[in-house]
Protein backbone atom coordinates (compact mmCIF):
# COMPACT_ATOMS: atom_id res chain seq x y z
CA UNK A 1 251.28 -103.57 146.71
CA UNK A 2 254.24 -101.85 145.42
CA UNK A 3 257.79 -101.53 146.83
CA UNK A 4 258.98 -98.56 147.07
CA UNK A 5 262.95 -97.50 147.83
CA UNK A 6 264.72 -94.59 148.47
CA UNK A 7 268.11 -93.51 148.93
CA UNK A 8 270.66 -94.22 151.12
CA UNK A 9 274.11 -92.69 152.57
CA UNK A 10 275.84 -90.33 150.06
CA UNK A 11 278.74 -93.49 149.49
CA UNK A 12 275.85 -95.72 147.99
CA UNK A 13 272.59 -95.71 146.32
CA UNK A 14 269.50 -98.01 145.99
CA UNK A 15 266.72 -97.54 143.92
CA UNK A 16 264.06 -100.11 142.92
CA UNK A 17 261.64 -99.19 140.23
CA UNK A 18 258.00 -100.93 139.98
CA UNK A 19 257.31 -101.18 136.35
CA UNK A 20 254.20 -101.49 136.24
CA UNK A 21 252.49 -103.00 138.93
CA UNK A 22 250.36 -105.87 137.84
CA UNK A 23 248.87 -108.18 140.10
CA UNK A 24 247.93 -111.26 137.94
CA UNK A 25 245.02 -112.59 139.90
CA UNK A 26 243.24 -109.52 139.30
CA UNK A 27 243.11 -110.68 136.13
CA UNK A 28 241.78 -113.54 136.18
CA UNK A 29 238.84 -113.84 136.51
CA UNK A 30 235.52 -112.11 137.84
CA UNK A 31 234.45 -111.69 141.02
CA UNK A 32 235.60 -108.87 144.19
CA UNK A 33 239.60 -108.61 144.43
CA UNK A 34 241.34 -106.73 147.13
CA UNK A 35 245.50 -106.49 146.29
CA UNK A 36 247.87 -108.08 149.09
CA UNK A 37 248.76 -105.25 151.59
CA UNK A 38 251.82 -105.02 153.19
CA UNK A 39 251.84 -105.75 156.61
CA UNK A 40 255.11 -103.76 157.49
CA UNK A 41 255.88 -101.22 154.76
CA UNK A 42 258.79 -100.56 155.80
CA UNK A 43 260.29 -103.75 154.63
CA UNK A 44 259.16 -103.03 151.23
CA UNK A 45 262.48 -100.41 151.30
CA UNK A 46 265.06 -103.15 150.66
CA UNK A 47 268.66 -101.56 152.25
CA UNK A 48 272.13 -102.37 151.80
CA UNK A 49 275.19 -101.34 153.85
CA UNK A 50 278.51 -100.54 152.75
CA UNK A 51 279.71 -103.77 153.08
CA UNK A 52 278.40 -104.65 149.74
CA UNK A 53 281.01 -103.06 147.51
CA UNK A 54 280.38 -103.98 143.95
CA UNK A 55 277.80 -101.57 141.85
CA UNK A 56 274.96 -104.01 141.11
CA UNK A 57 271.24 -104.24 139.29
CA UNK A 58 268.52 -106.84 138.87
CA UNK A 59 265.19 -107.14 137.88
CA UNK A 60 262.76 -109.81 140.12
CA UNK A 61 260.05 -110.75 140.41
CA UNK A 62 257.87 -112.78 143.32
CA UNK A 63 254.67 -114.44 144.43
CA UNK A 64 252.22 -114.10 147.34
CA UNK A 65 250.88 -117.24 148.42
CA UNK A 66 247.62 -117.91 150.53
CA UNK A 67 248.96 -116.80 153.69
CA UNK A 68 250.47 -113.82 152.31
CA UNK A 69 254.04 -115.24 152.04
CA UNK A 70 256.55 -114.59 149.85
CA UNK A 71 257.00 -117.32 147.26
CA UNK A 72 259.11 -118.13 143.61
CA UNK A 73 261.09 -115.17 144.15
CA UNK A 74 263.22 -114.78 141.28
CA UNK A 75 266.46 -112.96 139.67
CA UNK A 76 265.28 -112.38 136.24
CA UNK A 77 268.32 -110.49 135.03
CA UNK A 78 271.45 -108.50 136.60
CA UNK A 79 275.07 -107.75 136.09
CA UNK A 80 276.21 -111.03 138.41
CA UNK A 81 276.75 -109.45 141.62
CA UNK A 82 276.35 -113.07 143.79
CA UNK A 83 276.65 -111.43 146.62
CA UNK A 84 274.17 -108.49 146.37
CA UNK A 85 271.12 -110.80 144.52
CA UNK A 86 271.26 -113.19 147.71
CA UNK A 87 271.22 -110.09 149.91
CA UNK A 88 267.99 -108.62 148.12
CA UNK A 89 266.47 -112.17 147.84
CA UNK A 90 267.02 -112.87 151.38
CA UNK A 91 265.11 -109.56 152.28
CA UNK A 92 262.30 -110.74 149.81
CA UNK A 93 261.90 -113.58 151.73
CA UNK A 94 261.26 -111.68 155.42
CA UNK A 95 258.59 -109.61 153.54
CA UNK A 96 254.64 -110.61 154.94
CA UNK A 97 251.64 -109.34 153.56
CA UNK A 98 248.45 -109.60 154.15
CA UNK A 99 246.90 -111.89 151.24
CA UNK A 100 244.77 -110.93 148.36
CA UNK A 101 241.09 -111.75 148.52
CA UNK A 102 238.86 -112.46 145.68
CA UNK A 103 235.61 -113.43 146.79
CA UNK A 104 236.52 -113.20 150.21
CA UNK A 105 239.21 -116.14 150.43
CA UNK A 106 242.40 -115.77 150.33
CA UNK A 107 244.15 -115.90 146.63
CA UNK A 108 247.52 -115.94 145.43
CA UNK A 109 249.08 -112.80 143.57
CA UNK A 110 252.13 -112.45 141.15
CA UNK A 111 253.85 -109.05 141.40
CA UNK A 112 255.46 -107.69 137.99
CA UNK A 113 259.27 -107.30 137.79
CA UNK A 114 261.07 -104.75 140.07
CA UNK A 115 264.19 -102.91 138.75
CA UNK A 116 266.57 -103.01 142.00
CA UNK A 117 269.51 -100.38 141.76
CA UNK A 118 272.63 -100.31 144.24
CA UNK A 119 275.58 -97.92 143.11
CA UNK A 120 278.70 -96.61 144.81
CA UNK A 121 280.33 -93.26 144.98
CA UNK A 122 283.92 -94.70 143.91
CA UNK A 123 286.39 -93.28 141.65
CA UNK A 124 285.20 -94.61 137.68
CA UNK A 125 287.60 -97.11 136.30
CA UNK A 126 286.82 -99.96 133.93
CA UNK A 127 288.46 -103.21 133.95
CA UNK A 128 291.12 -104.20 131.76
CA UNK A 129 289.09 -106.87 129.87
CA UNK A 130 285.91 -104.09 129.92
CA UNK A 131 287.95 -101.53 128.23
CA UNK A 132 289.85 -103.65 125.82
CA UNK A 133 286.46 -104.71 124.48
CA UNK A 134 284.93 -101.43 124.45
CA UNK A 135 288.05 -99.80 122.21
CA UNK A 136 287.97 -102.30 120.23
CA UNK A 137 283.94 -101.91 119.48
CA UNK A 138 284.68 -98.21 119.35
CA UNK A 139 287.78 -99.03 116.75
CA UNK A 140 285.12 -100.81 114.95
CA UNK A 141 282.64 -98.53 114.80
CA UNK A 142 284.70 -95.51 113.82
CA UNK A 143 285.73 -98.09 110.91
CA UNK A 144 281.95 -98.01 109.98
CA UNK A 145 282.17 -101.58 110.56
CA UNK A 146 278.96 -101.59 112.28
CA UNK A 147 277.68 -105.56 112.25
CA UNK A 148 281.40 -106.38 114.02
CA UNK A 149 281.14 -103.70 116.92
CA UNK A 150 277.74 -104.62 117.56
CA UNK A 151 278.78 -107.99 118.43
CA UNK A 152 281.59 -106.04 120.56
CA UNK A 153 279.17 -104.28 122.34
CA UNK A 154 276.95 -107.92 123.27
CA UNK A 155 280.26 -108.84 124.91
CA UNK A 156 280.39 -105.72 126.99
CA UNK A 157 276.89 -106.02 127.72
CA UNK A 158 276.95 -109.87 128.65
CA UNK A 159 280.44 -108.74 130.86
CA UNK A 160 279.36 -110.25 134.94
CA UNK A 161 280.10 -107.75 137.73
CA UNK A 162 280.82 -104.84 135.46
CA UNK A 163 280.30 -101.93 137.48
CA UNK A 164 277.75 -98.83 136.83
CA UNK A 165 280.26 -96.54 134.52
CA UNK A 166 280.92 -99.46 132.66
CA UNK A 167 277.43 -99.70 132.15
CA UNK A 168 277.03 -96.11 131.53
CA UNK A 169 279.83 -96.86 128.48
CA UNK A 170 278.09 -99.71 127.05
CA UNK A 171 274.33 -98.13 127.00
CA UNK A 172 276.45 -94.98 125.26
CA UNK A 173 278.28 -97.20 123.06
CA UNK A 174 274.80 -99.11 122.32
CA UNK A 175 272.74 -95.63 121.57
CA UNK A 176 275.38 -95.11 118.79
CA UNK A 177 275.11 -98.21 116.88
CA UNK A 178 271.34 -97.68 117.31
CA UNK A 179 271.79 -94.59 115.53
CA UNK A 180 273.32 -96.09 112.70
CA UNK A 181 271.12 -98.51 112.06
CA UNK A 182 268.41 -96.01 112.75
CA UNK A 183 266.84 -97.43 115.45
CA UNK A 184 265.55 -93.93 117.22
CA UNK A 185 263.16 -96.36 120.27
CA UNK A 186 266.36 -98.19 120.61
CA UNK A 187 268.39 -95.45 120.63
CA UNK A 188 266.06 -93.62 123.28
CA UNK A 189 265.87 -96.44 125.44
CA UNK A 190 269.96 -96.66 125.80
CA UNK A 191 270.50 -93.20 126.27
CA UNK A 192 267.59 -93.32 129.03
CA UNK A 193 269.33 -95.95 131.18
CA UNK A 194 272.86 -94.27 130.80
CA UNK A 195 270.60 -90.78 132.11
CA UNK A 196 269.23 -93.10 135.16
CA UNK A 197 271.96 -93.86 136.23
CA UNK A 198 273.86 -90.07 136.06
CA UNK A 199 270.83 -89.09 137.78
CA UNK A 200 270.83 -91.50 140.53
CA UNK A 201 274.34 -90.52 141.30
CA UNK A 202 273.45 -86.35 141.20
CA UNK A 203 270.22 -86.91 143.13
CA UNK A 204 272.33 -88.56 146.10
CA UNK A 205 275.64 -85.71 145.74
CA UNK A 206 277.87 -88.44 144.32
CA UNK A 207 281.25 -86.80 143.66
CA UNK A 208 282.10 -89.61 141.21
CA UNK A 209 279.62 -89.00 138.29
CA UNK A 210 279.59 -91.05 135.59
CA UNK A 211 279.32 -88.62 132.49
CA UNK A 212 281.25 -85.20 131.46
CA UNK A 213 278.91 -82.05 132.10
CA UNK A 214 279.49 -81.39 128.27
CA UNK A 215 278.38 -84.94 127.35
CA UNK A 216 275.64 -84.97 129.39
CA UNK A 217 274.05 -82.39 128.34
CA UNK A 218 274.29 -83.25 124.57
CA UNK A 219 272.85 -87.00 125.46
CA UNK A 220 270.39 -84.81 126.88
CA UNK A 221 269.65 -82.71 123.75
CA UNK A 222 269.42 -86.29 121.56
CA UNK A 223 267.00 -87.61 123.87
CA UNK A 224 265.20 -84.68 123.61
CA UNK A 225 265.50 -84.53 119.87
CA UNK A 226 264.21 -88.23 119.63
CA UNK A 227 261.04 -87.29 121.88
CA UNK A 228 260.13 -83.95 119.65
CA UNK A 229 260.75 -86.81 116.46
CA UNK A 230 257.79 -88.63 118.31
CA UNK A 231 255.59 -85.87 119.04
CA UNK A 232 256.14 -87.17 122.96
CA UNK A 233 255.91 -83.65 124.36
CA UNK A 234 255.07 -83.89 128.11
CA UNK A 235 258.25 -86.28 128.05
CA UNK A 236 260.22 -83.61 126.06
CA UNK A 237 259.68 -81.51 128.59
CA UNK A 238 260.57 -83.04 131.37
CA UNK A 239 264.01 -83.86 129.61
CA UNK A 240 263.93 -79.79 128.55
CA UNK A 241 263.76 -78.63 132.01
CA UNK A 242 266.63 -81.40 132.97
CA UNK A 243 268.76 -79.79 130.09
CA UNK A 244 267.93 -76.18 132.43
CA UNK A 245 268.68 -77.44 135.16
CA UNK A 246 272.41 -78.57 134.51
CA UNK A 247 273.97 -75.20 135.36
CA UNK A 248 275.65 -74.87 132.14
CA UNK A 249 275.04 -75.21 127.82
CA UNK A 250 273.76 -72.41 127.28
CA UNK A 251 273.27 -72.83 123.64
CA UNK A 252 271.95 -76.33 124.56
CA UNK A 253 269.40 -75.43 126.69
CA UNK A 254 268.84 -72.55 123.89
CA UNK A 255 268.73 -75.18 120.89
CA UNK A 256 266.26 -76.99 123.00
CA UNK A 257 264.22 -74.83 123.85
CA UNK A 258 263.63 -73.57 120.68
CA UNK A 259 262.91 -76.75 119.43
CA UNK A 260 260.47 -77.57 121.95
CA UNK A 261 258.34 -74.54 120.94
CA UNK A 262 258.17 -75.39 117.21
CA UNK A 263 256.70 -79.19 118.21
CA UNK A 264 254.68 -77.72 120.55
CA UNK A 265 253.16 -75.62 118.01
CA UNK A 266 252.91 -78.49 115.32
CA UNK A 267 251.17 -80.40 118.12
CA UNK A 268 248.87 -77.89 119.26
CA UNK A 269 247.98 -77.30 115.78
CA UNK A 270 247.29 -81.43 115.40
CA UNK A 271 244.00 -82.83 116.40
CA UNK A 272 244.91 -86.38 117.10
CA UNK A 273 248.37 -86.61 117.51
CA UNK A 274 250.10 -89.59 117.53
CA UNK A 275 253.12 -91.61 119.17
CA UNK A 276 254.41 -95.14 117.86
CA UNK A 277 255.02 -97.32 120.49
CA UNK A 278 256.61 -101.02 120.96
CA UNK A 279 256.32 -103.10 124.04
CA UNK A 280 259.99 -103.36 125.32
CA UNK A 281 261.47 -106.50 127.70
CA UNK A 282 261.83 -105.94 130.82
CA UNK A 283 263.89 -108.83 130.98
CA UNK A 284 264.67 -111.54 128.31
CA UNK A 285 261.72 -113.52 128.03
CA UNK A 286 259.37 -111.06 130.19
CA UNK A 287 256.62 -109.21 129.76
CA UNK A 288 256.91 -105.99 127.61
CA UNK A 289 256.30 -102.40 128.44
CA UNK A 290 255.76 -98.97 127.18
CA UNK A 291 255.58 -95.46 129.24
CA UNK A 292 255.25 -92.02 127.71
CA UNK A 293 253.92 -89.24 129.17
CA UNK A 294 250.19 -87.69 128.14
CA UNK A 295 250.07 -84.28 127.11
CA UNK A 296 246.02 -84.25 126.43
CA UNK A 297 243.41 -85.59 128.60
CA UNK A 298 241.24 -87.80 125.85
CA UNK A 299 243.72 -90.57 124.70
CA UNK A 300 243.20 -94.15 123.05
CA UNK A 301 245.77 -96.55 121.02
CA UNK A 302 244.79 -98.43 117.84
CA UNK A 303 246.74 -100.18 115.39
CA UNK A 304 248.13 -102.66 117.54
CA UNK A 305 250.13 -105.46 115.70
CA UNK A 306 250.80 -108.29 118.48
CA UNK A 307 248.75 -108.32 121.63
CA UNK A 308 248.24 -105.96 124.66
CA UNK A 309 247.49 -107.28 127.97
CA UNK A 310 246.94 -104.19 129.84
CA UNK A 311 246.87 -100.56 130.05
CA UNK A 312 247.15 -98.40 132.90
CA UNK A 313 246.95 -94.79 133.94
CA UNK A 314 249.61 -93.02 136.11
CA UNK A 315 249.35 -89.88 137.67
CA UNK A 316 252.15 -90.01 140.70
CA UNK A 317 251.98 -92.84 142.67
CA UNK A 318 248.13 -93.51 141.98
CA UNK A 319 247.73 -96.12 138.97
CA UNK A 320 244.55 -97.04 137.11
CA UNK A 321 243.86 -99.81 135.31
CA UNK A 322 241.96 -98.63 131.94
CA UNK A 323 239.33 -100.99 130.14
CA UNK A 324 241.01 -102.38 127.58
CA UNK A 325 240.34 -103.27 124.86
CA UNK A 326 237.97 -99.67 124.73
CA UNK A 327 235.03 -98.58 122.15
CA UNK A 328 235.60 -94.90 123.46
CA UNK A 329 239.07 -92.99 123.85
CA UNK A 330 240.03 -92.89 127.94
CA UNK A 331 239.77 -89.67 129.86
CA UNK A 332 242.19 -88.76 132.30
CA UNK A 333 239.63 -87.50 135.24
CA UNK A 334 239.47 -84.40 136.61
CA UNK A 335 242.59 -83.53 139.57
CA UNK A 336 244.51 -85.68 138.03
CA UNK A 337 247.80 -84.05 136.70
CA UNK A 338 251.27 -85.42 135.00
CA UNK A 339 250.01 -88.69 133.73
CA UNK A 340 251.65 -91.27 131.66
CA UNK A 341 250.37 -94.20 130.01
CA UNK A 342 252.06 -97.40 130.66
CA UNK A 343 251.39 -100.29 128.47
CA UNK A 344 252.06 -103.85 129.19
CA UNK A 345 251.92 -107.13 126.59
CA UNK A 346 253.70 -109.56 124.56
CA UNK A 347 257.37 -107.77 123.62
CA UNK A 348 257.47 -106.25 120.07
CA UNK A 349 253.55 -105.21 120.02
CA UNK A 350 253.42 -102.27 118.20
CA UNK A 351 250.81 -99.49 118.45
CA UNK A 352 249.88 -95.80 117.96
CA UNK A 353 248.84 -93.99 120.98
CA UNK A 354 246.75 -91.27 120.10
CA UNK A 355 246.14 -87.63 122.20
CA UNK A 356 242.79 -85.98 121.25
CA UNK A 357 242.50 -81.96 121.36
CA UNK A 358 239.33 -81.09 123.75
């Protein structure tokens, strides 16, 4: 059971994102489980209309009782849009499924968080008390006066309503101080969110984008440069053939691609590369998570410091769970092509994920 939302009209956007789907019963415990199915998909696609006019974003989460209703649904986070969290919670609520079985009686199920996205195509302005904040986090930082502009930048990021180029500011504005205080995962995962939400807006022919062409495509190059740092190569490039795809930076795409062939020859050349990864929050006090893309079929992770819960295989919209923990390294299976590894546990596990040569 997954939802699953597209877009809408070219003045707005929805998105929600399953990060990793993890039904808890599943877990717990032996015995035959079927998932909840639901009975009218089409509810799963959660729209807005136009009457909603603030740019807004959540994570949720809900339960599936007995009879396959929905139960303890939840805001876990947002940017305090009132209006648009009732909407989406109100929708949740009309949602029936059919129930999960273990056994063959009916069990209930806990579905992991949902990233919910609604944007607008409006002309990008900040608020007065946004942008005062922001220059004077900016002022800061220029000043090197890193500690101060970070607590600048919790302001912005704690701000209710602020709309999506707002939030495209802060994550920027975050990535930076990141950098400073060399934090490249941190870094990464800023400049990913400000990306999301630029793509969002291009994938739906928004004429209000949120970043400069120019800037764009250097964010672009840094991510990439922070993925070739962590020998993350099928993610590399997919962000290489976003940098291609821009229509312009020529030297960029150059630089890039460049690049891309030297890791790609230190990788090949590597029999069991490896990645660091940390389980990341989805939302304060949530479970963590960690994607990155496989670029080798035999794959394990070792090393971990904290605790993993679970470990799946993606490839498209089929997921696998993966016996973990593993004596052997997993094998993607044959037909089975773009596949990432997502990784789910207590936030701040660290590991090394390891890709075997054949």
């Amino acid at each position: 059971m997954c939802s699953k939302h597209g877009a809408l009209a070219r003045r707005s956007s929805i998105r929600a994102l399953p990060v990793l789907l993890l039904l808890v019963s599943c877990l717990a415990g032996a015995g035959t489980y079927t998932p909840p199915q639901n009975l009218a998909p089409e509810s799963a696609n959660i729209r807005l209309d136009t009457s909603y006019q603030d740019d807004a974003w959540m994570v949720y989460t809900y339960d599936i009782d007995e009879q396959g209703l929905v139960t303890n649904a939840k805001i876990r986070s947002s940017n305090g849009v009132p209006s648009v969290e009732n909407a989406v919670l109100g929708k949740l609520g009309m949602m029936r499924f059919r129930p999960a079985m273990r056994d063959g009686q009916p069990v209930k199920a806990s579905a992991d968080p949902v990233i919910f996205t609604w944007i607008l195509d409006l002309p990008r302005e900040m608020s007065p008390q946004f942008e005062a904040t922001y220059l004077r986090a900016w002022a800061l930082f220029n000043e090197e006066q890193y500690d101060a502009a970070f607590d600048q930048a919790s302001i912005l990021k704690d701000m209710p309503g602020r709309n999506a180029f707002e939030e495209v500011k802060y994550q920027i504005l975050a990535a930076s101080l990141a950098s400073r205080l060399q934090d490249g995962a941190a870094e990464l995962q800023h400049l990913g969110r400000a990306v999301e939400l630029q793509s969002l807006a291009r994938e739906n022919n928004f004429k209000h984008l949120y970043i400069e062409l120019d800037q764009y495509l250097l964010i672009l190059e840094r991510i990439h440069t922070l993925q070739l740092e962590r020998m993350m190569l099928a993610d590399a490039a997919v962000t290489l053939g976003n940098i291609q795809a821009q229509g312009g930076g020529a030297d960029i795409a150059a630089r890039a691609a460049v690049a891309y062939e030297a890791a790609q020859a230190q990788f090949n050349a590597t029999r069991d590369a490896t990645v660091s990864g940390e389980l990341e929050p989805i939302y304060r006090g949530g479970t963590g998570a960690w994607k990155a893309g496989l670029s080798r079929n035999t794959f394990s992770i070792s090393d971990v410091q904290g605790k993993v819960d679970a470990v799946f295989l993606v490839c498209g919209s089929r997921d696998i769970q993966l016996r973990y923990p593993a004596e052997d390294p997993w094998v993607i299976p044959d037909g089975m092509n773009h596949c990432k590894i997502d990784v789910a546990g207590t936030p701040g596990t660290r590991f090394t994920l390891h890709q075997f040569a054949p």
